[in-house]
C-alpha atoms as a PDB file:
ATOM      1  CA  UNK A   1      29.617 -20.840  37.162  1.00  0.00           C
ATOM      2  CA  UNK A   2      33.278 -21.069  37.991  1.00  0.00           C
ATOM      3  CA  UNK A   3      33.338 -17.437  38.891  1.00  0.00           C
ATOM      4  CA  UNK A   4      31.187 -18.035  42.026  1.00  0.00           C
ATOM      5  CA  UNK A   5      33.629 -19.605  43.895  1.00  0.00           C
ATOM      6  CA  UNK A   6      35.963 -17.461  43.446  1.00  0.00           C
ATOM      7  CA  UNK A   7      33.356 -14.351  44.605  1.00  0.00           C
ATOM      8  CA  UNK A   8      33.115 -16.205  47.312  1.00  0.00           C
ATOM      9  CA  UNK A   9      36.317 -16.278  48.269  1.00  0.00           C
ATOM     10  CA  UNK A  10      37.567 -12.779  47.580  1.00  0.00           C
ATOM     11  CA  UNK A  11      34.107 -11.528  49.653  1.00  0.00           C
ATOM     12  CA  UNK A  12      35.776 -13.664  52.459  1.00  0.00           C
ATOM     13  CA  UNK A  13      39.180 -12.361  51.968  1.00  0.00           C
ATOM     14  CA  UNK A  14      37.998  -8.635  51.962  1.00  0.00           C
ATOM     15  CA  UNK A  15      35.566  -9.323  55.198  1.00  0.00           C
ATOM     16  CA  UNK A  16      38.583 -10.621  57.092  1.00  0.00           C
ATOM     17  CA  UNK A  17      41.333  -8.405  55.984  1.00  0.00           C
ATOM     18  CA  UNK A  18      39.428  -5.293  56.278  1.00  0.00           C
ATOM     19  CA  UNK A  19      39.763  -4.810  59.871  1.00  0.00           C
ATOM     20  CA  UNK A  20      43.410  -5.270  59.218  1.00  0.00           C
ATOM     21  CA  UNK A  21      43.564  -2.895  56.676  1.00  0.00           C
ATOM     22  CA  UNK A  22      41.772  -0.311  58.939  1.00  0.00           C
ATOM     23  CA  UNK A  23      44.306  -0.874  62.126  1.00  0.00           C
ATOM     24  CA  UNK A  24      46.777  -0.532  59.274  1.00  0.00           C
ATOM     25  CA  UNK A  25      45.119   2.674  58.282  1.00  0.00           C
ATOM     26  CA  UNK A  26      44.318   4.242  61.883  1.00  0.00           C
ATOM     27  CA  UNK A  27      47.862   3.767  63.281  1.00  0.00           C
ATOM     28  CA  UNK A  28      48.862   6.542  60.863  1.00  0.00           C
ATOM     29  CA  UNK A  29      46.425   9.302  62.523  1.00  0.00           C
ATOM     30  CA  UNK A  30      46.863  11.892  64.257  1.00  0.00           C
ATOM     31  CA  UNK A  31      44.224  12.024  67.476  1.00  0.00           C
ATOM     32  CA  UNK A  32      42.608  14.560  66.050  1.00  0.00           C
ATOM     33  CA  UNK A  33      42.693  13.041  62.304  1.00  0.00           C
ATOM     34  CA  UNK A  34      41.042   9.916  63.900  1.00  0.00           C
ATOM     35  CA  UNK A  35      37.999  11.381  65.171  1.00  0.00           C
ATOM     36  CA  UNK A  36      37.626  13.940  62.975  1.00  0.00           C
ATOM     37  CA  UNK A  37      36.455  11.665  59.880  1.00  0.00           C
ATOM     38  CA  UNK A  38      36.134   7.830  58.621  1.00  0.00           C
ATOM     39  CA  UNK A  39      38.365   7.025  55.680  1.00  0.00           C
ATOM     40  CA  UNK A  40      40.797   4.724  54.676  1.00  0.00           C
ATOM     41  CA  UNK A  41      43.220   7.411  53.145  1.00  0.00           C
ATOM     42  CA  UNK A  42      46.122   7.016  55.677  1.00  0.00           C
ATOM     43  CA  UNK A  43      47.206   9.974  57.632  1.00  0.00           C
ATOM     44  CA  UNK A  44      50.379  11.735  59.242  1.00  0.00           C
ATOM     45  CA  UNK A  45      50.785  10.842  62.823  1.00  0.00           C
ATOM     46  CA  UNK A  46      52.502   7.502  62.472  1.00  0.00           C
ATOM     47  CA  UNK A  47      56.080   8.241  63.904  1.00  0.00           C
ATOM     48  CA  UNK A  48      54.686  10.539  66.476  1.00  0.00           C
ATOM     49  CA  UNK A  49      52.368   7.706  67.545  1.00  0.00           C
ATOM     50  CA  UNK A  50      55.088   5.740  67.901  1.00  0.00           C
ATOM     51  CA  UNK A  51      56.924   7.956  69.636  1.00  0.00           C
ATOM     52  CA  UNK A  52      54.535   8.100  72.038  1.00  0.00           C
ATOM     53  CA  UNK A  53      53.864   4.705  72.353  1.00  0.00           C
ATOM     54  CA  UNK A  54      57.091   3.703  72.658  1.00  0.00           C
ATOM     55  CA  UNK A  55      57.401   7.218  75.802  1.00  0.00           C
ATOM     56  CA  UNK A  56      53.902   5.506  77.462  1.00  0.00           C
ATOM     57  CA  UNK A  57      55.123   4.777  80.968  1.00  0.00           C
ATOM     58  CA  UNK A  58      58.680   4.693  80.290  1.00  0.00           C
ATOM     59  CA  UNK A  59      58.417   2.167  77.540  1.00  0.00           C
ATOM     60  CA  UNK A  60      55.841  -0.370  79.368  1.00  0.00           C
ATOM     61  CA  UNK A  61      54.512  -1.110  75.963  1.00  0.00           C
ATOM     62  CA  UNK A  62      57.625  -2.897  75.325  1.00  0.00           C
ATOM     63  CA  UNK A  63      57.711  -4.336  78.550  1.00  0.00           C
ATOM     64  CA  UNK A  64      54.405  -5.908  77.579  1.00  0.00           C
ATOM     65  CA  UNK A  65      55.632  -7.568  74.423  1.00  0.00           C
ATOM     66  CA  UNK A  66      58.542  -9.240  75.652  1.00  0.00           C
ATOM     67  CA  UNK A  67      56.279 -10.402  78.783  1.00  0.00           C
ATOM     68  CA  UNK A  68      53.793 -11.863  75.716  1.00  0.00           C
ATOM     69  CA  UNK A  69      57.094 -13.236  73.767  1.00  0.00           C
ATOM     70  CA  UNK A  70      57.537 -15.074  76.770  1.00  0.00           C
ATOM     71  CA  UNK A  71      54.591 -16.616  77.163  1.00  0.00           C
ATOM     72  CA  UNK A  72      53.681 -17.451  73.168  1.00  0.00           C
ATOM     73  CA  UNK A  73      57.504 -18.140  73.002  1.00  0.00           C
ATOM     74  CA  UNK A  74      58.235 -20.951  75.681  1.00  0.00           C
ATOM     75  CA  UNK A  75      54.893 -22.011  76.258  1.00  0.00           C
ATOM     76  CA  UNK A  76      54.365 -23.067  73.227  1.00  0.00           C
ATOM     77  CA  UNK A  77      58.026 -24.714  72.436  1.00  0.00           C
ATOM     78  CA  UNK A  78      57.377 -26.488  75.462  1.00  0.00           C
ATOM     79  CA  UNK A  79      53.839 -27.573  74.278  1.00  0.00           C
ATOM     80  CA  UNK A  80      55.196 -28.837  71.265  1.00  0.00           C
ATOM     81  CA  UNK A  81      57.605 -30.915  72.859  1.00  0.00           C
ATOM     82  CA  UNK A  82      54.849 -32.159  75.441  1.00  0.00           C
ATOM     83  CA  UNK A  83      52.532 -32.963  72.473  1.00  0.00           C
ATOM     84  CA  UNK A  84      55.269 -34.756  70.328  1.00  0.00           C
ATOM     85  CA  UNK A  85      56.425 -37.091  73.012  1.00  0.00           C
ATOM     86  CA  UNK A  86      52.372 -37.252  74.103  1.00  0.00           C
ATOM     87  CA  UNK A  87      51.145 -37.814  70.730  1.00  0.00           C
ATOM     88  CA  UNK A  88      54.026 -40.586  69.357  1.00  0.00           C
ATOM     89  CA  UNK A  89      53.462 -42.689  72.648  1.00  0.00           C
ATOM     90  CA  UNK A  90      49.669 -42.935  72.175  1.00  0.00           C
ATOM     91  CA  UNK A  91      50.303 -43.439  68.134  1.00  0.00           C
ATOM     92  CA  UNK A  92      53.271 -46.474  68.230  1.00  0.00           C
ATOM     93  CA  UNK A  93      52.726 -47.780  71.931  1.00  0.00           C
ATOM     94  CA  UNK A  94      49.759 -50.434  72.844  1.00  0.00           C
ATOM     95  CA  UNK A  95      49.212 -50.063  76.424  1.00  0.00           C
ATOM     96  CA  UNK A  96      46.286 -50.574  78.988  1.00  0.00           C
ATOM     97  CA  UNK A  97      43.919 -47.544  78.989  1.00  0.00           C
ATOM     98  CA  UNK A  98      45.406 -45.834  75.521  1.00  0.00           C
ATOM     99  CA  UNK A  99      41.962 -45.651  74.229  1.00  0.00           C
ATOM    100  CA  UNK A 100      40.359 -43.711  77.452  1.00  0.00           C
ATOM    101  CA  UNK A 101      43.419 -41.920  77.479  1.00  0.00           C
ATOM    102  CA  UNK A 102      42.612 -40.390  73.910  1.00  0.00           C
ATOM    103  CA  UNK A 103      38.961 -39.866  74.784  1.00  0.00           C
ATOM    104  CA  UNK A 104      39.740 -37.852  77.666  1.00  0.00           C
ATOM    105  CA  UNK A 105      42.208 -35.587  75.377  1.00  0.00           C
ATOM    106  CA  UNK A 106      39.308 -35.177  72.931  1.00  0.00           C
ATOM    107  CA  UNK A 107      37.025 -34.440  75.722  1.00  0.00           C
ATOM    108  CA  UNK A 108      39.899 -31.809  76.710  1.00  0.00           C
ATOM    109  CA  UNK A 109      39.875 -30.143  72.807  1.00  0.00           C
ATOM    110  CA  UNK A 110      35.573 -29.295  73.345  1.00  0.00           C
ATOM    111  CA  UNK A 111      36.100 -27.557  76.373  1.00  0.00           C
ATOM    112  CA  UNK A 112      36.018 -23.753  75.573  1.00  0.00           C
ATOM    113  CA  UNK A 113      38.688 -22.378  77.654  1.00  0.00           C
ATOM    114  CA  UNK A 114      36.643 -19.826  79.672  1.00  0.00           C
ATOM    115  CA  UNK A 115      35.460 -22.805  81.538  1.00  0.00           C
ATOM    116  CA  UNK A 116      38.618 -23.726  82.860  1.00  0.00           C
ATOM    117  CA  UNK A 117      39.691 -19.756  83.721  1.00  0.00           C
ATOM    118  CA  UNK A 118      38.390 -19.446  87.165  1.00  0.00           C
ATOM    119  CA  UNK A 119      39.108 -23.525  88.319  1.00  0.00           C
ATOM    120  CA  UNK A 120      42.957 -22.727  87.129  1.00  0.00           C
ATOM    121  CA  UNK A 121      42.992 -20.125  89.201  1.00  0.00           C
ATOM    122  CA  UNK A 122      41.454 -21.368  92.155  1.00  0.00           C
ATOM    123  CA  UNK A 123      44.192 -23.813  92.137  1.00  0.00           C
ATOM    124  CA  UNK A 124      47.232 -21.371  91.163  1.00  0.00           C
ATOM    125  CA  UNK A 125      46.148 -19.618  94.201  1.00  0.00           C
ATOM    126  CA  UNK A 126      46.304 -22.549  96.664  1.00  0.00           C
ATOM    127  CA  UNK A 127      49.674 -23.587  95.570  1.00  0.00           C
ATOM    128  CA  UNK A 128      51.115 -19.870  95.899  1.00  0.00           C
ATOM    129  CA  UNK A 129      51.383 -19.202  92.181  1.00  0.00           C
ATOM    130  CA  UNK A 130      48.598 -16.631  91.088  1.00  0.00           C
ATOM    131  CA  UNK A 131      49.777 -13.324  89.823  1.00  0.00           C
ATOM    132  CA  UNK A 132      53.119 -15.019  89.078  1.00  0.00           C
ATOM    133  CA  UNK A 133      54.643 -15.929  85.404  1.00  0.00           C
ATOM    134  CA  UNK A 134      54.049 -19.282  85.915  1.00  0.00           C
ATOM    135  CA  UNK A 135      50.233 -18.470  86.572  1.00  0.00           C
ATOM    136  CA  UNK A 136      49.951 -17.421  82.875  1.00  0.00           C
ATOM    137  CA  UNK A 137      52.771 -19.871  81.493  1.00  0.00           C
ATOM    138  CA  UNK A 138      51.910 -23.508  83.262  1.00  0.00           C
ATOM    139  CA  UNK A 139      48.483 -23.763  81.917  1.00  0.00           C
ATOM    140  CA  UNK A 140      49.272 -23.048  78.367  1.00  0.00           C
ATOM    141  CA  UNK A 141      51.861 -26.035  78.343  1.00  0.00           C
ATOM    142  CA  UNK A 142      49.213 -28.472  77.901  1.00  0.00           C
ATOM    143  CA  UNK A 143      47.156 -28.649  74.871  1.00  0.00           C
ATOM    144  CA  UNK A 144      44.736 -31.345  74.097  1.00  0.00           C
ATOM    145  CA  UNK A 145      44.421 -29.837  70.664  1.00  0.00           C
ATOM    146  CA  UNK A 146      47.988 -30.242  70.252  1.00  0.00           C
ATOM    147  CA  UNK A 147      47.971 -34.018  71.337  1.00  0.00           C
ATOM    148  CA  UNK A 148      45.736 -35.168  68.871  1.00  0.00           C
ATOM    149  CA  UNK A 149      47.245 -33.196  66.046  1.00  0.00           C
ATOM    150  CA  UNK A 150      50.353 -34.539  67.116  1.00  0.00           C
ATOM    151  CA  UNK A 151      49.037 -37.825  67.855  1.00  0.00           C
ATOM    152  CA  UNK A 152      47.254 -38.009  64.253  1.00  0.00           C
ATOM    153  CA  UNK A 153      50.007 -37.003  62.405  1.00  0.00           C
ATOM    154  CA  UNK A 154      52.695 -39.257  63.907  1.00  0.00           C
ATOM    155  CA  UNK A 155      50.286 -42.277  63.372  1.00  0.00           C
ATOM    156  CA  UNK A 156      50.335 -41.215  59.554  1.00  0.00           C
ATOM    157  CA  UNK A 157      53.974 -39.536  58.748  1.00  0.00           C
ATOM    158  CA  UNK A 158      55.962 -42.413  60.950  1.00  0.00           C
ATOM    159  CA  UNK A 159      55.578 -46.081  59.291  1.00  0.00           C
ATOM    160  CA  UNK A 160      55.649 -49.218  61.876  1.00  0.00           C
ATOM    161  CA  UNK A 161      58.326 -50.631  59.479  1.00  0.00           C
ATOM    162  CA  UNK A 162      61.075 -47.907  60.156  1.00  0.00           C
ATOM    163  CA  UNK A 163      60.491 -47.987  63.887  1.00  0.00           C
ATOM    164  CA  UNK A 164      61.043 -51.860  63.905  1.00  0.00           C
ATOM    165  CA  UNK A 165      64.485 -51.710  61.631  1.00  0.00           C
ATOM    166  CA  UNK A 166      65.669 -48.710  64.335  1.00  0.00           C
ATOM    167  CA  UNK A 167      64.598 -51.290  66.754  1.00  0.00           C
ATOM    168  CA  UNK A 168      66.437 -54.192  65.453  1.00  0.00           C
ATOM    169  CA  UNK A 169      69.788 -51.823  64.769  1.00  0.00           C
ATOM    170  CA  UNK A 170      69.409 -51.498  68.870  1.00  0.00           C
ATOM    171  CA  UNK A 171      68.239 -48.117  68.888  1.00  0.00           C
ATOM    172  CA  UNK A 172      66.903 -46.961  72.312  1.00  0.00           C
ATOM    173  CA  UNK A 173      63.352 -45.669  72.501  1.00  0.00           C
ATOM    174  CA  UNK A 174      64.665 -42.238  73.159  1.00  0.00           C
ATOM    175  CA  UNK A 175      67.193 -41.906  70.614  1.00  0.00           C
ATOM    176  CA  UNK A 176      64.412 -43.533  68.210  1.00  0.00           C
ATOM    177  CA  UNK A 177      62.002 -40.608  69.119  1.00  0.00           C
ATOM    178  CA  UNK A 178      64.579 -38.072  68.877  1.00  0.00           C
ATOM    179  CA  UNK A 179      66.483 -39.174  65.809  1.00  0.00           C
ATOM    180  CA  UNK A 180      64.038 -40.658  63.370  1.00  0.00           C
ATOM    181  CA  UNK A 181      60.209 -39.486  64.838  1.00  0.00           C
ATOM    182  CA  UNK A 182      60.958 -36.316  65.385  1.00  0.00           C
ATOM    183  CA  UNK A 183      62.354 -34.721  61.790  1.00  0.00           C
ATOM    184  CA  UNK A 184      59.376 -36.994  60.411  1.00  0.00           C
ATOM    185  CA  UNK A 185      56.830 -35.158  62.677  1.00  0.00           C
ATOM    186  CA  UNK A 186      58.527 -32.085  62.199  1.00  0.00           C
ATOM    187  CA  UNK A 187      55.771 -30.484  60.331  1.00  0.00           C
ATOM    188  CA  UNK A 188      53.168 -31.145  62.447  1.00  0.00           C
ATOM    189  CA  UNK A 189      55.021 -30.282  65.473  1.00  0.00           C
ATOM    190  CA  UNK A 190      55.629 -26.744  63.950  1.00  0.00           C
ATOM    191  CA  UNK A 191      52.019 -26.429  63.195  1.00  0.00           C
ATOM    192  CA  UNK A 192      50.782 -27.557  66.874  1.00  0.00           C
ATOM    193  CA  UNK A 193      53.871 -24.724  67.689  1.00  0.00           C
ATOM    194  CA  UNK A 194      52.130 -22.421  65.111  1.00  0.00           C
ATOM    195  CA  UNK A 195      48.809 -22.648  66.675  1.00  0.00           C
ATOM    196  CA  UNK A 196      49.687 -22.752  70.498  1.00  0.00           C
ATOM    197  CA  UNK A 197      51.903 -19.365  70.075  1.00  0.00           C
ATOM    198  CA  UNK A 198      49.102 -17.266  68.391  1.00  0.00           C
ATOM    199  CA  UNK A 199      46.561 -18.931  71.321  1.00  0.00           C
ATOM    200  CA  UNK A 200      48.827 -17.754  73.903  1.00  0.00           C
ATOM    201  CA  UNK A 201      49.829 -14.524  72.121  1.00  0.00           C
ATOM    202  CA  UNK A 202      46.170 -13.807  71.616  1.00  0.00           C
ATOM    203  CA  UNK A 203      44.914 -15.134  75.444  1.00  0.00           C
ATOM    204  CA  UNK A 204      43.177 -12.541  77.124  1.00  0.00           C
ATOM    205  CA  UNK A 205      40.921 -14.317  79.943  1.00  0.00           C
ATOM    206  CA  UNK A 206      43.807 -16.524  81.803  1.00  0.00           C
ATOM    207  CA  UNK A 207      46.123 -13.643  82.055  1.00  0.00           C
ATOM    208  CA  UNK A 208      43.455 -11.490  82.965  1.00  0.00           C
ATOM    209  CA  UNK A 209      42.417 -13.292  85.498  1.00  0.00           C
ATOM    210  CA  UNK A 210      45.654 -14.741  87.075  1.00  0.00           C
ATOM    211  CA  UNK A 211      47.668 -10.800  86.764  1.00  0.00           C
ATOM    212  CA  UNK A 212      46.940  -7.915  89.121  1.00  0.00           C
ATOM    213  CA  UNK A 213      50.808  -6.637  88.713  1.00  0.00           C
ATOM    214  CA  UNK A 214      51.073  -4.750  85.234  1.00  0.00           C
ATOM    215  CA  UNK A 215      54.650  -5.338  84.794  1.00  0.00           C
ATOM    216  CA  UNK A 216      53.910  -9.042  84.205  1.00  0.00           C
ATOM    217  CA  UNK A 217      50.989  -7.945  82.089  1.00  0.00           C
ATOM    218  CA  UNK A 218      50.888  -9.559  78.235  1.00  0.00           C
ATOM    219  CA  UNK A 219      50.160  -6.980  75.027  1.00  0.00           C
ATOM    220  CA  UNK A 220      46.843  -8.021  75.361  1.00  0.00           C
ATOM    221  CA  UNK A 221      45.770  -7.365  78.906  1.00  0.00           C
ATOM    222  CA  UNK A 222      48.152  -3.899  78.958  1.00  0.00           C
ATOM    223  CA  UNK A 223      46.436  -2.539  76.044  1.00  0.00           C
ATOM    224  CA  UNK A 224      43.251  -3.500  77.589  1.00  0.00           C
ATOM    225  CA  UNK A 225      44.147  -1.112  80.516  1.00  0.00           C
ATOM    226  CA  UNK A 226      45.031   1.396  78.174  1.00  0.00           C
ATOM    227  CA  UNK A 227      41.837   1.295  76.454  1.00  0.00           C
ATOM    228  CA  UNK A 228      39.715   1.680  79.584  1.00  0.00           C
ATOM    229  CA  UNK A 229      41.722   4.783  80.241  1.00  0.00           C
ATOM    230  CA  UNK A 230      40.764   5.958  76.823  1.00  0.00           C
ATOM    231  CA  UNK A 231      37.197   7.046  78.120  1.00  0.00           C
ATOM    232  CA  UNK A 232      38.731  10.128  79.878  1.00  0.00           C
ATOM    233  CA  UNK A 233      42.057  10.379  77.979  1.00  0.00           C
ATOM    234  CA  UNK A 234      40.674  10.213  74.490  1.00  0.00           C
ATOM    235  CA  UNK A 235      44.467  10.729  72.966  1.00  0.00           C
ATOM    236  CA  UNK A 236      44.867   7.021  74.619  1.00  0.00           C
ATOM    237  CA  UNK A 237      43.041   5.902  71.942  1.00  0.00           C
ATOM    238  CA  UNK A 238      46.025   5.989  68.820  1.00  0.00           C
ATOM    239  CA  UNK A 239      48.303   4.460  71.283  1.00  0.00           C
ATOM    240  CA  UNK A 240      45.894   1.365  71.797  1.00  0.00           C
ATOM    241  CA  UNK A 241      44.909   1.183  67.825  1.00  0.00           C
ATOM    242  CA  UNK A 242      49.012   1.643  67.121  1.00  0.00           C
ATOM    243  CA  UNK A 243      49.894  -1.156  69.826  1.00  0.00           C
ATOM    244  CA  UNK A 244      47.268  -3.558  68.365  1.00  0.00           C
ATOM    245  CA  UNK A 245      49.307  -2.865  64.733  1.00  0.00           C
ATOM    246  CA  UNK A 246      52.592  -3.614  66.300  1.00  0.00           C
ATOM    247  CA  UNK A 247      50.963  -6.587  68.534  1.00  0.00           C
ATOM    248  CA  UNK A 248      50.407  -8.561  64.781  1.00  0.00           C
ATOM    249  CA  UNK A 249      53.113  -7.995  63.411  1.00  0.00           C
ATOM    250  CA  UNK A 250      54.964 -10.950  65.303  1.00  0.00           C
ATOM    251  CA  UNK A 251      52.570 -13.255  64.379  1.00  0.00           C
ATOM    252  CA  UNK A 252      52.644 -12.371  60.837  1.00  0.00           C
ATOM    253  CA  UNK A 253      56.482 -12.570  60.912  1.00  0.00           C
ATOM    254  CA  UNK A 254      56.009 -16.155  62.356  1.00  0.00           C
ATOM    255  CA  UNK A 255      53.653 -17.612  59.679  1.00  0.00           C
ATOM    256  CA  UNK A 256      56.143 -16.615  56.856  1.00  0.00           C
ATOM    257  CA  UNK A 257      59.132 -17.338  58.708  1.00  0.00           C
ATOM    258  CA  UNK A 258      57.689 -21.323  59.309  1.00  0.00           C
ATOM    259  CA  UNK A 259      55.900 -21.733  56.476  1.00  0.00           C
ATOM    260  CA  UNK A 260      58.399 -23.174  54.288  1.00  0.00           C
ATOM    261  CA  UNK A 261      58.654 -26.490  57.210  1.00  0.00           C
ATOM    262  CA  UNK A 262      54.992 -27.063  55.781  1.00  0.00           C
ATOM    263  CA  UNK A 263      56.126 -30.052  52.935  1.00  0.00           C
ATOM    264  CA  UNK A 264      54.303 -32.948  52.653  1.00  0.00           C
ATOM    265  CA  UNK A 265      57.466 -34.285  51.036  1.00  0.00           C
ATOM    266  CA  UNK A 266      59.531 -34.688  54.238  1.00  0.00           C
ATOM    267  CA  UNK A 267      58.175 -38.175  54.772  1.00  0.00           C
ATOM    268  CA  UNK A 268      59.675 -39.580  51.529  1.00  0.00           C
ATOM    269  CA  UNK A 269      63.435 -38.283  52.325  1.00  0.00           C
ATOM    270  CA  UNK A 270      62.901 -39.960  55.679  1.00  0.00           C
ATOM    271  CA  UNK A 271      62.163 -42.993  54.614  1.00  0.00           C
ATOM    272  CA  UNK A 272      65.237 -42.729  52.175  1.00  0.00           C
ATOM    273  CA  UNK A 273      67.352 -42.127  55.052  1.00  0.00           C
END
């Protein structure tokens, strides 16, 4: 019955990548080819899809992805950062209130998001900063998720014994974190980076809400726009389907590109060294 599994797993792998492979697919049609019929043979409007993608508005497309490179890019360095320092202090350090600190984080990681939309507005506005970068950019610094993966792993990867022999060489705290915690927690920090830049790239609601100027607009909210002016310019359509092909392709680029920072065996040299 070994096969079962492994049924299982290909029906899962087909469910998931088949939207893929139809984006994939659709990019390469003409607007005619698209409605016309429902295959997955691909078609010959690719390049002039582009073209006009890349024409839209004097090139706002591209506009839009830097504006989203921005926001995935430094929010989420800075949220690693945030969660390393966050995450070591609660792991190594015994102070008053660590404990209800840590609840309130995990209490932070079950709040769906949408909850928090309209209050973070509410208070961008009062301090001047809706429909601003920082609007989009501020709240996607701090991630509770991100804490307690970084506070989990730093608790395992670091051992109490290294800190205290950095401690009695007279390391400071800071060059302790920086020169010994951090290549250890390296691999959790790039995950907690992984997962913040495809939350941001992938946000729709906060910049939604915060934006009303479409220059500042992420990929996500400006091909939004363009798909509600599909329903009266149907040819909109293969520029939104060829967008949302190009939109992935960052992400997918990403995951290979820090995938090979992903070895368990990163503890062992440290502890070498």
């Amino acid at each position: 019955m070994g096969w079962v599994p492994t049924l299982g797993l290909l029906a899962g792998a087909v469910y998931c990548l088949l939207p893929v492979i139809w984006v994939l697919v659709a990019a390469t049609k003409s607007s005619a080819q698209l409605f016309s019929t429902f295959t997955l043979l691909p078609g010959s409007g690719l390049l002039a899809n582009l073209r006009d993608l890349s024409a839209y508005r004097g090139g706002e497309f591209w506009h839009w992805m830097l504006n989203s490179a921005f926001y995935a890019g430094f929010g989420a360095l800075l949220s690693a950062a945030l969660s390393g320092v966050t995450g070591y202090a609660l792991a190594k350090y015994r102070f008053a209130g660590r404990n209800a600190v840590f609840n309130i984080l995990l209490a932070g990681v079950l709040m769906p998001p949408v909850v928090l939309a309209i209050p973070q507005y509410l208070l961008m506005a009062k301090i001047g900063l809706a429909d601003s970068y920082w609007s989009v950019l501020l709240p996607s610094i701090v991630s509770p998720y991100g804490i307690y993966l970084a506070r989990i792993y730093a608790a395992g990867a670091i051992p109490d014994d290294v800190i205290e022999a950095a401690r009695m060489d007279g390391a400071s705290e800071w060059r302790l974190f920086r020169t010994i915690a951090m290549p250890m927690m390296a691999p959790g920090l790039v995950t907690v980076f992984l997962f913040q830049f495809v939350a941001i790239w992938n946000n729709f609601l906060l910049p939604f809400i915060m934006l009303g100027d479409d220059s500042k607009f992420p990929v996500t909210v400006g091909l939004f726009t363009l798909l509600k002016q599909g329903a009266a310019a149907p040819a909109l359509y293969t520029l939104v389907i060829t967008g949302s092909l190009i939109s992935v392709l960052p992400l997918i680029g990403l995951f290979l590109s820090l995938q090979r920072y992903w070895r368990l065996d990163l503890l062992s040299g440290a502890v070498k060294s």
